[in-house]
C-alpha atoms as a PDB file:
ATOM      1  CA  UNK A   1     107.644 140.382 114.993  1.00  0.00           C
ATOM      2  CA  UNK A   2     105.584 137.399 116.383  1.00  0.00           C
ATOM      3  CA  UNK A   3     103.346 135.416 113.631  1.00  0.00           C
ATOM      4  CA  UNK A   4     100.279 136.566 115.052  1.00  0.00           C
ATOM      5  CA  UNK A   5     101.207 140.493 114.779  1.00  0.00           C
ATOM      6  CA  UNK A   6     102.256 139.535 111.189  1.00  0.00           C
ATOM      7  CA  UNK A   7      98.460 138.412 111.019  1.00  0.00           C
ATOM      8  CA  UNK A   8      97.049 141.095 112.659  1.00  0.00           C
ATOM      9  CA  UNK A   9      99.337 143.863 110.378  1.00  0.00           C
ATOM     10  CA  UNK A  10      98.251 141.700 107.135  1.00  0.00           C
ATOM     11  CA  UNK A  11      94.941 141.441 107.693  1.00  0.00           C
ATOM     12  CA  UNK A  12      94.496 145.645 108.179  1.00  0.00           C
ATOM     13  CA  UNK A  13      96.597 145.579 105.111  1.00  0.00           C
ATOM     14  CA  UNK A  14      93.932 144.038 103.185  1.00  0.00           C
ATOM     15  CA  UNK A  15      96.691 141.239 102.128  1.00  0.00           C
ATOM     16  CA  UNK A  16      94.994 138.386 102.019  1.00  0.00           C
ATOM     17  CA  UNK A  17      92.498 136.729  99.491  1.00  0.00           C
ATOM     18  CA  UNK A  18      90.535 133.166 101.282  1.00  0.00           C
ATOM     19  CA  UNK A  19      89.102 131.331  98.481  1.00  0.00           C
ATOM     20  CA  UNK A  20      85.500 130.256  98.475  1.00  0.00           C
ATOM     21  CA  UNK A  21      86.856 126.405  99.360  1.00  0.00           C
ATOM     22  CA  UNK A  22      88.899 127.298 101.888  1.00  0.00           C
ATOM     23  CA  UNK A  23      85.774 129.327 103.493  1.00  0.00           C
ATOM     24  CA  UNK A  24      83.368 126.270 102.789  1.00  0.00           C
ATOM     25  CA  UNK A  25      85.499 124.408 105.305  1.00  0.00           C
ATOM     26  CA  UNK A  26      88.761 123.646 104.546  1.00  0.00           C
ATOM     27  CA  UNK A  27      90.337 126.301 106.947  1.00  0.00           C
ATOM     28  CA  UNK A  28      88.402 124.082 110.056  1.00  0.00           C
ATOM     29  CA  UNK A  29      91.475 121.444 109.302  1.00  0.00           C
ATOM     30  CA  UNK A  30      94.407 121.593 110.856  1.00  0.00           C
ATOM     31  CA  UNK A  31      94.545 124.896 112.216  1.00  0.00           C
ATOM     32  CA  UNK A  32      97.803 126.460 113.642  1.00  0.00           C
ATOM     33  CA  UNK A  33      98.993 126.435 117.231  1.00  0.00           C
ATOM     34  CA  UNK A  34     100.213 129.639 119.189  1.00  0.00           C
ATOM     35  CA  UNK A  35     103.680 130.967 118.972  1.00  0.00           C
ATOM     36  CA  UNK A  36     105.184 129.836 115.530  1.00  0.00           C
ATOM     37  CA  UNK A  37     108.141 132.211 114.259  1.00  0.00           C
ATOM     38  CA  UNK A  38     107.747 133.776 110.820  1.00  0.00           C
ATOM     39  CA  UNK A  39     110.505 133.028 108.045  1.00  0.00           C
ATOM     40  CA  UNK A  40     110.746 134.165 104.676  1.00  0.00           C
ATOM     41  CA  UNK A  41     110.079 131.809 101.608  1.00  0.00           C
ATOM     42  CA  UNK A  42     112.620 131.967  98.578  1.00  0.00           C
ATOM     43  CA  UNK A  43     111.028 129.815  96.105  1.00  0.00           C
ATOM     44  CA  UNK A  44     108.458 127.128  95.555  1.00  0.00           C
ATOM     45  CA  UNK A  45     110.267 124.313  94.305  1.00  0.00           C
ATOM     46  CA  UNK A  46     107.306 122.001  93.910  1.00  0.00           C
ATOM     47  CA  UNK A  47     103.400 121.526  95.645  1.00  0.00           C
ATOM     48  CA  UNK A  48     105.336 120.103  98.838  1.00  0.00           C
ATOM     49  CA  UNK A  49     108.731 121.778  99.070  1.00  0.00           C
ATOM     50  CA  UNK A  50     109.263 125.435  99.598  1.00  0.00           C
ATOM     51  CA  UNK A  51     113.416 126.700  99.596  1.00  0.00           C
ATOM     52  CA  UNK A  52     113.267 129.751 102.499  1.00  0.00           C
ATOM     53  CA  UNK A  53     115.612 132.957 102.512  1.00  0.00           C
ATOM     54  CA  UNK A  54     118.112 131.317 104.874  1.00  0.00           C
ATOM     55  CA  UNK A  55     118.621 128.698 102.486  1.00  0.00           C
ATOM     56  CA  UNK A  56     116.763 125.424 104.147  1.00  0.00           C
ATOM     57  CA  UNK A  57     115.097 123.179 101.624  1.00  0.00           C
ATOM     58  CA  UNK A  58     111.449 122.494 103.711  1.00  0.00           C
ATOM     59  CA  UNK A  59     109.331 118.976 102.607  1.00  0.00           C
ATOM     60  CA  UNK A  60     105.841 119.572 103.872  1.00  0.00           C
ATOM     61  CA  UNK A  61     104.558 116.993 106.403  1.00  0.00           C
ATOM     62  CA  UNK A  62     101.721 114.393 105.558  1.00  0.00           C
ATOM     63  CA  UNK A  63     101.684 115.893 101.728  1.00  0.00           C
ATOM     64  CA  UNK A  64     102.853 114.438  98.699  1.00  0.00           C
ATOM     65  CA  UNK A  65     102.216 115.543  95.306  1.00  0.00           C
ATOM     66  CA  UNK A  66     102.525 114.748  91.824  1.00  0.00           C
ATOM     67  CA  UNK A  67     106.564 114.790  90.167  1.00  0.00           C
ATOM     68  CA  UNK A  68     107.603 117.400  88.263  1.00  0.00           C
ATOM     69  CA  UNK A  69     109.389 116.229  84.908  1.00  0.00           C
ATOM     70  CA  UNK A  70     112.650 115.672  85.109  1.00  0.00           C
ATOM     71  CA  UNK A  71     116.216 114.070  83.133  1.00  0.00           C
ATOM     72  CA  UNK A  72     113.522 113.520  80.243  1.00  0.00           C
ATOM     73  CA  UNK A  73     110.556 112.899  82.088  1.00  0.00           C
ATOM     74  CA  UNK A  74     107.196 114.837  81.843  1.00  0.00           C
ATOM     75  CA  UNK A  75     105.118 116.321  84.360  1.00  0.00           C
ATOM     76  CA  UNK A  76     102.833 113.933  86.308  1.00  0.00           C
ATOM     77  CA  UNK A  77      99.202 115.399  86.063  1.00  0.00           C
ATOM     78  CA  UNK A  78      98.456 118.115  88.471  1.00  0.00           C
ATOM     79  CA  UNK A  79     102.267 118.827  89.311  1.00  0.00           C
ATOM     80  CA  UNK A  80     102.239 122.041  87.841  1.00  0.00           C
ATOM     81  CA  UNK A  81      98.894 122.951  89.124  1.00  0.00           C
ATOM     82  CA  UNK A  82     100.310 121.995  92.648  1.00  0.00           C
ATOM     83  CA  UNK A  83     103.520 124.319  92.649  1.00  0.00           C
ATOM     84  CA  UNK A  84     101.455 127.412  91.138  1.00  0.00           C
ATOM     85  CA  UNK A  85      98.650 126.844  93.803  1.00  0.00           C
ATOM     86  CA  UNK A  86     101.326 126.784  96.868  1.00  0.00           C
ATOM     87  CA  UNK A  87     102.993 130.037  95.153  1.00  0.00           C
ATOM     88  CA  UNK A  88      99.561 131.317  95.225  1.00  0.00           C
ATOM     89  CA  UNK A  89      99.197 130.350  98.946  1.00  0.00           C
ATOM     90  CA  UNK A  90     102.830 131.702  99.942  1.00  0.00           C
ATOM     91  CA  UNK A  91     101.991 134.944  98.180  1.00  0.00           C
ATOM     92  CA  UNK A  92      99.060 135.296  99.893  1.00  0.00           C
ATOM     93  CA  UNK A  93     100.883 135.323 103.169  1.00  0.00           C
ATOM     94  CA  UNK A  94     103.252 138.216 102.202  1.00  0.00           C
ATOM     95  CA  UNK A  95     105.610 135.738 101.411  1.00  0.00           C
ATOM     96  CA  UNK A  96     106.193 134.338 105.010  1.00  0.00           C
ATOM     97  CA  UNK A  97     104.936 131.362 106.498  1.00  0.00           C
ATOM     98  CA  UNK A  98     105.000 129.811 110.132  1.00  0.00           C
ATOM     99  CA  UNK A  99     106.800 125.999 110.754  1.00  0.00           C
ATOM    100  CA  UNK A 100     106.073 123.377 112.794  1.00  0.00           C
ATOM    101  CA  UNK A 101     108.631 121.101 112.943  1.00  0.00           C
ATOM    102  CA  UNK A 102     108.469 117.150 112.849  1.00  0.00           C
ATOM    103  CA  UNK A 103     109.330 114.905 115.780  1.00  0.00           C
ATOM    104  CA  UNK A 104     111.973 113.596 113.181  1.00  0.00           C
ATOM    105  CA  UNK A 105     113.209 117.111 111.488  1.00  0.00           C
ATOM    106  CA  UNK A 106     114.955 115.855 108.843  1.00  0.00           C
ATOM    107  CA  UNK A 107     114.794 113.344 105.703  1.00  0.00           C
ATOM    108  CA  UNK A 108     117.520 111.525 104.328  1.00  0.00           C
ATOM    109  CA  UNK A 109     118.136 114.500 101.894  1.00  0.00           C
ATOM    110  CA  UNK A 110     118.864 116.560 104.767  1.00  0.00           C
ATOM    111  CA  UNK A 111     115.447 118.885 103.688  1.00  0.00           C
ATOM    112  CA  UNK A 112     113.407 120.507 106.901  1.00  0.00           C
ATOM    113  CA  UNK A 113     110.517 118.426 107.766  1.00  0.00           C
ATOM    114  CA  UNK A 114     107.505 120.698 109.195  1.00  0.00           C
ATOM    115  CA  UNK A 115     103.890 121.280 109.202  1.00  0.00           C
ATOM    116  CA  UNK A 116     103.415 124.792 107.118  1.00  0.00           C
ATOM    117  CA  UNK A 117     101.084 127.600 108.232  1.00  0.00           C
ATOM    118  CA  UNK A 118     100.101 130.991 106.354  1.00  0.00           C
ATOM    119  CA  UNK A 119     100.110 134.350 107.921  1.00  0.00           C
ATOM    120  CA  UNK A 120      96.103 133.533 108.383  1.00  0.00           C
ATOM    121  CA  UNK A 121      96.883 130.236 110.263  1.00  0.00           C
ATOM    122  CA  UNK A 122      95.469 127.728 107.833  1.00  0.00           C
ATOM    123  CA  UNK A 123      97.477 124.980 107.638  1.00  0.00           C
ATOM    124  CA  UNK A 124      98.528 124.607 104.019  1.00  0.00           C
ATOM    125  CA  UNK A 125      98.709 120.755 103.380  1.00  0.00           C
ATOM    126  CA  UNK A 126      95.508 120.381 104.275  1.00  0.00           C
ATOM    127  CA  UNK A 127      94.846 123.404 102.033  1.00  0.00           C
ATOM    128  CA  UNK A 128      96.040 121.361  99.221  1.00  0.00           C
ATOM    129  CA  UNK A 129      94.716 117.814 100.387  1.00  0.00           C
ATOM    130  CA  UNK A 130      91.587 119.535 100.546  1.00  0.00           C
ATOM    131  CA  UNK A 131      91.538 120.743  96.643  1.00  0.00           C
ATOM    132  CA  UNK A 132      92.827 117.189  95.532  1.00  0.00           C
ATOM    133  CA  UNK A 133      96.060 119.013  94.799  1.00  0.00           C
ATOM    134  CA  UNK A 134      97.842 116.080  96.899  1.00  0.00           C
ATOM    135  CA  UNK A 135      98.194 112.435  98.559  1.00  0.00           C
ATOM    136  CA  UNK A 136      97.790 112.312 102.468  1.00  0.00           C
ATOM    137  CA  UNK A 137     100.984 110.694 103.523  1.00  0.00           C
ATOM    138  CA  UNK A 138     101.516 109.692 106.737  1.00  0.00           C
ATOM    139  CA  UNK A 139     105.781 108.547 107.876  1.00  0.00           C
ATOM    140  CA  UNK A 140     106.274 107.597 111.563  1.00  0.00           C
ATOM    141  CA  UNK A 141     107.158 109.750 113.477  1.00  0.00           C
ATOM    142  CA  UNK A 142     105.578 112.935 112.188  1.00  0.00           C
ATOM    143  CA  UNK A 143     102.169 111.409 112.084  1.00  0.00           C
ATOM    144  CA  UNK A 144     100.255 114.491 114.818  1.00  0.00           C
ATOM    145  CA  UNK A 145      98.400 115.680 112.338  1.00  0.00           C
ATOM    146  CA  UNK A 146      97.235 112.651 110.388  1.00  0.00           C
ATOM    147  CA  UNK A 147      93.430 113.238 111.200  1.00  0.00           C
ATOM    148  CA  UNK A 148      92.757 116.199 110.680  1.00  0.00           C
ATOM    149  CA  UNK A 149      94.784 116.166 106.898  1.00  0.00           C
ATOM    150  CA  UNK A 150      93.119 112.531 106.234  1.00  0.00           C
ATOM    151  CA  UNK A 151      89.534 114.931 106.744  1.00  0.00           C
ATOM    152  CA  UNK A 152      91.378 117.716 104.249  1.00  0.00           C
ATOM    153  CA  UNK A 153      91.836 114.628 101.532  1.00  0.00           C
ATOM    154  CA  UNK A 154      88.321 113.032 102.132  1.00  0.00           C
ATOM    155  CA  UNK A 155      86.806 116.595 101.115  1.00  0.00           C
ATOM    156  CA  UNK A 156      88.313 116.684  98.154  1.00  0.00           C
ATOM    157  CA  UNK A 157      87.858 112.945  97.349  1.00  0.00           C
ATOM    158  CA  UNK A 158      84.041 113.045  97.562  1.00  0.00           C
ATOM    159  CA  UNK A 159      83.490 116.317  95.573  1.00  0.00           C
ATOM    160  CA  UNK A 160      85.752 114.603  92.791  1.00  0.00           C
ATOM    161  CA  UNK A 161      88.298 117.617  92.635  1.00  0.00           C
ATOM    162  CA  UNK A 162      92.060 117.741  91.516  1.00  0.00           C
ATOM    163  CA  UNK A 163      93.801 114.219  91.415  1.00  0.00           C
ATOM    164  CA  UNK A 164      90.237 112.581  92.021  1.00  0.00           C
ATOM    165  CA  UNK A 165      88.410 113.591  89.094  1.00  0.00           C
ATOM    166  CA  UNK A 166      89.466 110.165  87.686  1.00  0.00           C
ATOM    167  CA  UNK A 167      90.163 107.265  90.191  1.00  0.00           C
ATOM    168  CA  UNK A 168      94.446 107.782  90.588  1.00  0.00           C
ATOM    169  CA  UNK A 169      93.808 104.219  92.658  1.00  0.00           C
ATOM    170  CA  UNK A 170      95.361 101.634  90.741  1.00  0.00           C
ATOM    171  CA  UNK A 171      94.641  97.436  91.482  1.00  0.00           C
ATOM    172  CA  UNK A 172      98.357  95.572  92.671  1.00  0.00           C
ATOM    173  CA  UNK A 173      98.939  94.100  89.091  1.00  0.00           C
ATOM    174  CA  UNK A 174      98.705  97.525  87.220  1.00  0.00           C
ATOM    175  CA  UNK A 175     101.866  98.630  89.490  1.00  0.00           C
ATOM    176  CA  UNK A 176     104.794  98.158  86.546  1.00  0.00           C
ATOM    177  CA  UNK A 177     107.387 101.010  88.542  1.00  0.00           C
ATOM    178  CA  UNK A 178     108.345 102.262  91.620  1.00  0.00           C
ATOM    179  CA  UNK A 179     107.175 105.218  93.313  1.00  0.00           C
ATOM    180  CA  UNK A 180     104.901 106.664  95.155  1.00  0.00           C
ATOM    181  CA  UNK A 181     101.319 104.763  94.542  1.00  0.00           C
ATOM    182  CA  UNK A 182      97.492 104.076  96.316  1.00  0.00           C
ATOM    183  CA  UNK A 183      97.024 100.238  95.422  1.00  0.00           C
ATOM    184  CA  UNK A 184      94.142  98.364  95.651  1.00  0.00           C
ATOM    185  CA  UNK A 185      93.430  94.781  96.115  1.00  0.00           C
ATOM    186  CA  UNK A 186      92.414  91.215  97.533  1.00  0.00           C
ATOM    187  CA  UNK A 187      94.915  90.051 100.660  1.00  0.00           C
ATOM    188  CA  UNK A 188      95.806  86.918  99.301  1.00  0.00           C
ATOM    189  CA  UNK A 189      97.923  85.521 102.663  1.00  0.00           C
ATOM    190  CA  UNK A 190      99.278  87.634 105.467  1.00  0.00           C
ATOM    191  CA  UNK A 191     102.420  86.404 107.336  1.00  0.00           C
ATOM    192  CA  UNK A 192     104.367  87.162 110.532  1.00  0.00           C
ATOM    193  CA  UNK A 193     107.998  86.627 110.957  1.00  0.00           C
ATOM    194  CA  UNK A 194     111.373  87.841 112.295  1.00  0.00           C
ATOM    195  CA  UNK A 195     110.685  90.915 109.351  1.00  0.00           C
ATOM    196  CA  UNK A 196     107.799  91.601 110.248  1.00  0.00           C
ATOM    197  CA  UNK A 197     104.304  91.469 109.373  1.00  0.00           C
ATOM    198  CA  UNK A 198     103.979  90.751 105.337  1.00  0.00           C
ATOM    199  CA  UNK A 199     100.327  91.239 103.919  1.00  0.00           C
ATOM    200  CA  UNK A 200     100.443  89.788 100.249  1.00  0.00           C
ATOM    201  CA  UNK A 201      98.039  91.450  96.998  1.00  0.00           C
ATOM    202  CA  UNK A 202      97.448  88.860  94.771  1.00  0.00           C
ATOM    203  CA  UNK A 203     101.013  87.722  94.358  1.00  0.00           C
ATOM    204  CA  UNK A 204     101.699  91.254  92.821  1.00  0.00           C
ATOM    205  CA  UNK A 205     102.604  93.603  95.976  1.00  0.00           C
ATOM    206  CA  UNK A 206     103.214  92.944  99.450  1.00  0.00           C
ATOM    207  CA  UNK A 207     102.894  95.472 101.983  1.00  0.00           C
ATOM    208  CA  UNK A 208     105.476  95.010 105.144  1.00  0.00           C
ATOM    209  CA  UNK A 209     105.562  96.653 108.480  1.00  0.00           C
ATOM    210  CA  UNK A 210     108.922  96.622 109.861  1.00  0.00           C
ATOM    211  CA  UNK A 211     109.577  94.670 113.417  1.00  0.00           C
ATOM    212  CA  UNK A 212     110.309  97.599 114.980  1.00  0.00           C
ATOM    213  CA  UNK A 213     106.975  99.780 114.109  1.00  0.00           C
ATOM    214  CA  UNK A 214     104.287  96.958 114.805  1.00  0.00           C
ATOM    215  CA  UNK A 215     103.479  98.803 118.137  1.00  0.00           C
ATOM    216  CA  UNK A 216     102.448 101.616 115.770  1.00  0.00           C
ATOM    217  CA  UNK A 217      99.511  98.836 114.574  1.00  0.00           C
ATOM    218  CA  UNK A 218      96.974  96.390 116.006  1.00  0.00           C
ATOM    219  CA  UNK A 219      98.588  93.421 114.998  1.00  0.00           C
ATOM    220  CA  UNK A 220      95.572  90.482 115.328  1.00  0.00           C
ATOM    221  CA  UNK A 221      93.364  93.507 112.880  1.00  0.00           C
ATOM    222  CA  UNK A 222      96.092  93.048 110.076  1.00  0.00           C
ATOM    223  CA  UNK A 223      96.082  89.110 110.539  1.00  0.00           C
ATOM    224  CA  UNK A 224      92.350  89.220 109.810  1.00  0.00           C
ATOM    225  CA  UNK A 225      93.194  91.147 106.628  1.00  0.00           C
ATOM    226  CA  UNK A 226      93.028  88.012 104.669  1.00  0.00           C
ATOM    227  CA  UNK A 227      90.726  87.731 102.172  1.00  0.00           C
ATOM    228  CA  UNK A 228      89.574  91.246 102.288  1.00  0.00           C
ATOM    229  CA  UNK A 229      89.796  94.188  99.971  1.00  0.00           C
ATOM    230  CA  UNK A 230      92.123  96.646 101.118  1.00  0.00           C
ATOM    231  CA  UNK A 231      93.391 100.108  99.986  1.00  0.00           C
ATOM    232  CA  UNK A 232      97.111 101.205 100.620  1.00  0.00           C
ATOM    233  CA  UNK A 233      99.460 103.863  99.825  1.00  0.00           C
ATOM    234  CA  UNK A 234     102.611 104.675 100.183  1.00  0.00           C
ATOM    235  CA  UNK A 235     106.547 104.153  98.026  1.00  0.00           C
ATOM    236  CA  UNK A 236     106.590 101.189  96.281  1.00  0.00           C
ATOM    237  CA  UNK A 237     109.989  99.537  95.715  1.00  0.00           C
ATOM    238  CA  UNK A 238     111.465  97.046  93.277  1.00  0.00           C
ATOM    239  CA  UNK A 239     112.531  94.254  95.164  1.00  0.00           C
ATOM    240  CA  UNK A 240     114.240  92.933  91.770  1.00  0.00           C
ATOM    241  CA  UNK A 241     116.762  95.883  91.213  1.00  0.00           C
ATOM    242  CA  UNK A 242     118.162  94.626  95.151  1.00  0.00           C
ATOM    243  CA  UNK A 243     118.853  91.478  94.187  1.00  0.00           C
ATOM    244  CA  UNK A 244     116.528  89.929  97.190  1.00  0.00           C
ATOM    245  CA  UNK A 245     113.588  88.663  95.009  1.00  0.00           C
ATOM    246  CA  UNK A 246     113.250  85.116  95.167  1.00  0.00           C
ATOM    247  CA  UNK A 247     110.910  82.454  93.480  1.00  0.00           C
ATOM    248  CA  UNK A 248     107.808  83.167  94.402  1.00  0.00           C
ATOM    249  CA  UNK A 249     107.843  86.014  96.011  1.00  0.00           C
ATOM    250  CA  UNK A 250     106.301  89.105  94.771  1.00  0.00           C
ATOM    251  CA  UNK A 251     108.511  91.739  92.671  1.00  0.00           C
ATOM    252  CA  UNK A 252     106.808  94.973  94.733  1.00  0.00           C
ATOM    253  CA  UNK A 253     107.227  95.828  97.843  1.00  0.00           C
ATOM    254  CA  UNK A 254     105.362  99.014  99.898  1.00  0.00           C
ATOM    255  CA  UNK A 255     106.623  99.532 103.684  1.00  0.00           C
ATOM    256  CA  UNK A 256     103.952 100.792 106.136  1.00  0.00           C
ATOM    257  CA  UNK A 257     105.316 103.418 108.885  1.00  0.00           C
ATOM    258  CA  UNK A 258     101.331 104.238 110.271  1.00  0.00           C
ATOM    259  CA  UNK A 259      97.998 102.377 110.484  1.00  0.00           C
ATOM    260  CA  UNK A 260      97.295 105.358 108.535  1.00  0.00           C
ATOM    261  CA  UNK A 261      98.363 104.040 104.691  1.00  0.00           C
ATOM    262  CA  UNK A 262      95.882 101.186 105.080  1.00  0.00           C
ATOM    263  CA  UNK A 263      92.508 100.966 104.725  1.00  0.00           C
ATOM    264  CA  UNK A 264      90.254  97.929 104.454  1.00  0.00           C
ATOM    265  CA  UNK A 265      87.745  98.556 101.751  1.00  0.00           C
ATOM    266  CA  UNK A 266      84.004  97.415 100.313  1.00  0.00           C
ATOM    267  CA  UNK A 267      84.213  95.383  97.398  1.00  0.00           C
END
């Protein structure tokens, strides 16, 4: 059965509930293209991974959400509110949802990477982007949707919902871990070489876009960075545990894959 009969035999079923969110706009972003195949969902593992019937593992595309505890660790805030709202949203599709695969379909955990749509074609990151459930993410090369989900997160953002009921943005010296992370600060220098382009925070994180993605950017706009506020998100890494840090140099490090994760900012 094609997704769209699914629709049409749900919908006369009475099977589906639309929040009063999703109605107030939400279901404009993102919506689904024509001809995705069905398959069943096993499990919610978390608010961005689902684990189908035929046993792939699927991360969601341009969606990340908050860690679930685990080896000791407690919930981040929201986590559990973002796996029982995508159970909610898989439910309400009968328990079958429509993929659209990445240009890159695979992570390095050898998990599915696709764009996930319910029986009623809303797209469900943007779903959860849009009730502050989740981080807009963007990782060249699955980056066609980045728009319309960056719209999904702004919705959320100004009505103060979810994750943005208290500012998650943290300035470059509060970052004390790695992980994920949306950093703010001053561009203190910003520097071009054989690695790249390097845009320093205050001697506490630098942000680097790899040699071979600066065709992804405008180059001279990041040079003119300096000086500026900026905003950027993305996996911070501790250059200390790699044994590359030296004097000097600053002990975080975020990679930039799209234009995306970077924002300049008012002050």
């Amino acid at each position: 059965m094609g997704f769209s009969s699914l629709l049409k035999k749900a919908s006369l079923a009475g099977a589906f509930f639309v929040s009063a969110i999703w109605l107030s706009g939400a279901q404009a972003f993102c919506p689904a293209p024509s001809g995705l195949t069905p398959v069943a969902v096993q499990r919610v593992v978390d608010g961005d991974t689902l684990r189908l019937s035929d046993g792939r593992s699927v991360r969601m595309i341009g969606l990340n959400t908050p860690e679930l505890g685990r080896q000791g660790r407690s919930d981040e805030p929201f986590a559990v509110a973002a796996r029982k709202r995508l159970e909610a949203l898989v439910a309400a599709s009968n328990g079958r949802v429509g993929l659209l695969p990445g240009k890159e379909a695979k992570d390095r955990y050898g998990r599915t990477l696709a764009h996930v749509f319910s029986a009623n074609g809303a797209n469900l990151e943007a779903q959860m982007l849009a009730e502050g459930l989740g981080f807009q993410v963007a990782v060249a090369p699955n980056v066609d949707l980045v728009s319309c989900q960056q719209a999904a997160e702004r919705t959320a953002r100004q009505a103060s919902l979810g994750l943005w009921r208290q500012s998650p943005v943290l300035k470059a010296e509060q970052i004390k871990a790695s992980g994920f992370a949306l950093i703010s600060g001053h561009v203190s220098k910003v520097q071009r070489n054989r690695g790249g382009v390097w845009i320093e925070l205050q001697d506490s994180v630098v942000l680097r876009v790899a040699p071979n993605l600066l065709g992804r950017f405008d180059v001279a706009a990041l040079e003119r960075l300096k000086g500026k506020q900026i905003e950027a998100r993305g996996w911070v890494l501790d250059r200390s545990r790699r044994g590359g840090l030296n004097d000097g140099q600053a002990r975080w490090l975020l990679p930039l894959s799209d234009p995306s994760m970077l924002q300049a900012t008012q002050r």
